[in-house]
Protein backbone atom coordinates (compact mmCIF):
# COMPACT_ATOMS: atom_id res chain seq x y z
CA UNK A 1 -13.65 0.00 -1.44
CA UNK A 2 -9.73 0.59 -0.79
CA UNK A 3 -10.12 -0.78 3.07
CA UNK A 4 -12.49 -1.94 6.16
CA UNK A 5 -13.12 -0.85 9.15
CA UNK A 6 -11.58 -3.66 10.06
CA UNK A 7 -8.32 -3.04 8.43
CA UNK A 8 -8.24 1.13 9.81
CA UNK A 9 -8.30 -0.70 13.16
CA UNK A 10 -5.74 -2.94 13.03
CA UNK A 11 -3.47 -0.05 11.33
CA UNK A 12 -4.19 2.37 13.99
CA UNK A 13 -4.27 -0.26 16.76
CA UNK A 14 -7.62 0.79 17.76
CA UNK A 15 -9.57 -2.13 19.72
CA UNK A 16 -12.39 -0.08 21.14
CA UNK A 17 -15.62 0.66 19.34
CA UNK A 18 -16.07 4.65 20.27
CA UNK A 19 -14.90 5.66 16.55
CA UNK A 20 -16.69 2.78 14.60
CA UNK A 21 -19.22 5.08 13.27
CA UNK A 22 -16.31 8.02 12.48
CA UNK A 23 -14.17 5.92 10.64
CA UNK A 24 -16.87 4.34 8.52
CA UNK A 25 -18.12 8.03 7.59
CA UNK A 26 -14.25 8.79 6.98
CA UNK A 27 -13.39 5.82 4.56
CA UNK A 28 -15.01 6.91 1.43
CA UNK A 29 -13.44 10.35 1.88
CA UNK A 30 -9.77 8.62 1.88
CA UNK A 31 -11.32 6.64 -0.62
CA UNK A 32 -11.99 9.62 -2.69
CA UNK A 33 -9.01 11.40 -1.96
CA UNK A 34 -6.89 8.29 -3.04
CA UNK A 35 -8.78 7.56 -6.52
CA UNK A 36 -8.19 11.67 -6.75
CA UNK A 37 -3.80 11.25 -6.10
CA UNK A 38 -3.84 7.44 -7.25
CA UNK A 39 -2.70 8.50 -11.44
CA UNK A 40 -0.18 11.65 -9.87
CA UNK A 41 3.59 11.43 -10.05
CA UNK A 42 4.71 10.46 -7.00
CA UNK A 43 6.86 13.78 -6.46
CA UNK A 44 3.73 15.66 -6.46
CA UNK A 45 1.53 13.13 -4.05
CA UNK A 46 4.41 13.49 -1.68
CA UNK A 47 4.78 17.63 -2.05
CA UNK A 48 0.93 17.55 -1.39
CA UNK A 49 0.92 15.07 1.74
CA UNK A 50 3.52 17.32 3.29
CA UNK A 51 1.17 20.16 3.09
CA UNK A 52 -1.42 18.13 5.08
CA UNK A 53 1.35 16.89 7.41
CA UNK A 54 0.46 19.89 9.85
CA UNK A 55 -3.60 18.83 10.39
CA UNK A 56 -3.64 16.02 12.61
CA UNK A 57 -6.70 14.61 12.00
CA UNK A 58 -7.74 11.02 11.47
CA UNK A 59 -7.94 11.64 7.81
CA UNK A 60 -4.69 12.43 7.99
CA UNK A 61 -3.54 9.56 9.90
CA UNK A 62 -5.27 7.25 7.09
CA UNK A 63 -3.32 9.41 4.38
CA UNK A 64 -0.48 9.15 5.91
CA UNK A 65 -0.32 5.17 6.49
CA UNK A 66 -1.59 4.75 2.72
CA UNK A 67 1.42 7.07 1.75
CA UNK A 68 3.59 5.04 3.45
CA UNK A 69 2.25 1.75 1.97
CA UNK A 70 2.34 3.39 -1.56
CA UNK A 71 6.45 4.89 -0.73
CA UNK A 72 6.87 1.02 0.26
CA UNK A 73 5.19 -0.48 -3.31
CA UNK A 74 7.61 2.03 -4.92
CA UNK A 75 10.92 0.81 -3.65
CA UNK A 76 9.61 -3.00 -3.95
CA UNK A 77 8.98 -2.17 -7.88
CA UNK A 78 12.10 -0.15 -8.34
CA UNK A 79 14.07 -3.02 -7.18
CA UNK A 80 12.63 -5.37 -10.10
């Protein structure tokens, strides 16, 4: 498993438990999606997440933050 419930909480700072139940149904679909992107040039990941960019959705938000964490690794590696 790529995350926790615990861990989508503390990235999207939620501290109630009203979407418990969502999230855990919507971690193995980021899960999925990321196994399906995780071998992809990074060019094309990006071109793709910019398509999703207009759906809002907590899927998205997930996407997004892993995106983010992945741009991140890049520039760490590209510096070695």
């Amino acid at each position: 498993m790529i995350t926790t419930l615990d861990q989508v909480k503390t990235i999207l700072g939620i501290t109630d438990t009203d979407q418990y139940i969502r999230i855990e149904a919507l971690i193995p679909l980021v899960e999925k999606d990321y196994l399906s992107i995780r071998n992809k040039p990074f060019d094309r990941v990006y071109k793709e997440y910019l398509a999703l960019k207009e759906n809002e959705t907590l899927v998205f938000l997930l996407l997004k933050k892993l995106l983010q964490t992945l741009t991140k690794f890049r520039y760490i590696l590209m510096e070695f």
